[in-house]
Protein backbone atom coordinates (compact mmCIF):
# COMPACT_ATOMS: atom_id res chain seq x y z
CA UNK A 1 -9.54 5.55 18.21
CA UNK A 2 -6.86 3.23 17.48
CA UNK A 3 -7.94 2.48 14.07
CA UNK A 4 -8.43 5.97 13.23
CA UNK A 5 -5.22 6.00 14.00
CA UNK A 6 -3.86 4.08 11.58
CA UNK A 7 -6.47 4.53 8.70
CA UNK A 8 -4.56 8.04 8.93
CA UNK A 9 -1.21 6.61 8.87
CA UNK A 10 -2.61 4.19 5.97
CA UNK A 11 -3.81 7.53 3.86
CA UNK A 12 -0.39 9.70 4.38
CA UNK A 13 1.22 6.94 3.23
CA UNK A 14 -0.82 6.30 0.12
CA UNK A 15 -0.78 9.93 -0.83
CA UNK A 16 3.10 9.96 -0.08
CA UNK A 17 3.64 6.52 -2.24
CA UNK A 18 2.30 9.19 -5.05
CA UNK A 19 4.09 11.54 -4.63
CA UNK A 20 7.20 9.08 -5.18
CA UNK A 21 6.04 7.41 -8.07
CA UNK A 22 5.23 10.82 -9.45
CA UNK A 23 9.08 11.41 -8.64
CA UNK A 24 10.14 8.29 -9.87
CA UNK A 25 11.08 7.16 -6.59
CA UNK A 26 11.53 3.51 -6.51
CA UNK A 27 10.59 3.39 -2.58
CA UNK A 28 6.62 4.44 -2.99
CA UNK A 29 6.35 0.52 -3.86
CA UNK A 30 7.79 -0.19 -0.39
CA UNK A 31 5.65 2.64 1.15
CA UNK A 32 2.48 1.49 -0.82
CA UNK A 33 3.38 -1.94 0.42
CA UNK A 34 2.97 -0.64 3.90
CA UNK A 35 -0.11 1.56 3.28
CA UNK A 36 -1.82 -1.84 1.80
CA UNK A 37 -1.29 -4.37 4.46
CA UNK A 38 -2.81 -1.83 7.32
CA UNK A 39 -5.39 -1.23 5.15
CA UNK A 40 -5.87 -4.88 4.74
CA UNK A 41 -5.71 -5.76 8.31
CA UNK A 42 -8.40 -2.80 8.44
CA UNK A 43 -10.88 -4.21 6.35
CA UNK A 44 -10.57 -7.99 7.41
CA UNK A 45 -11.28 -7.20 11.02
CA UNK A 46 -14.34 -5.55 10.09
CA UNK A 47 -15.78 -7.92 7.54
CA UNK A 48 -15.01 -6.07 4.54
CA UNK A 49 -13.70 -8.77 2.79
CA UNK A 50 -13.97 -7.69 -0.92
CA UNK A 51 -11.98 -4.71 -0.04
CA UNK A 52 -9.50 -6.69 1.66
CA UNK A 53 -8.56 -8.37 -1.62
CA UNK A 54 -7.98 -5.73 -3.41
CA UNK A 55 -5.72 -4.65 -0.56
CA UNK A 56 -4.11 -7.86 -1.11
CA UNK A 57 -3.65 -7.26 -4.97
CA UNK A 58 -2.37 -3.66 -4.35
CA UNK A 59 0.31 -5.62 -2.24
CA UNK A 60 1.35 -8.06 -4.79
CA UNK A 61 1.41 -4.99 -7.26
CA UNK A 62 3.71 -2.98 -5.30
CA UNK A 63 6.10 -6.12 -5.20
CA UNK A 64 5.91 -6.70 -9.03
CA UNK A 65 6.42 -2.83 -9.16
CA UNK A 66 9.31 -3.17 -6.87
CA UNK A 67 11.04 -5.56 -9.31
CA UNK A 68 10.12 -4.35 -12.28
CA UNK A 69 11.34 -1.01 -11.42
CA UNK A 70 15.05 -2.99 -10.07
CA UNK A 71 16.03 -3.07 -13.57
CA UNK A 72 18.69 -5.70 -14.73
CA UNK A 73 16.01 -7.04 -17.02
């Protein structure tokens, strides 16, 4: 129930991280950021380890997003 839980939380957050970007909100990268690492935790506890790297990439793309979106380049 737990994980249900937070597969929820995971998907609001997604959805919400596209609304931002859709906005032009720098934050969704922090918010995708989020969404990505409980997803992540997700699918390494249950063996689903081909979808936990691409969590993992998602992650390192919302950084790179993050700072490419800071500007000052």
């Amino acid at each position: 129930m737990v994980n249900d839980v937070w597969q929820f939380v995971a998907m609001g957050l997604a959805i919400a991280g596209v609304v931002m970007n859709n906005h032009r909100v720098r934050w969704c990268f922090v918010v995708w950021l989020v969404s990505n690492s409980i997803t992540f935790y997700y699918h390494v506890d249950y063996g689903l380890c081909w979808l936990a790297v691409r969590d993992a990439v998602f992650c390192l793309l919302a950084v790179h997003g993050w700072f490419l979106w800071g500007g000052g380049h």
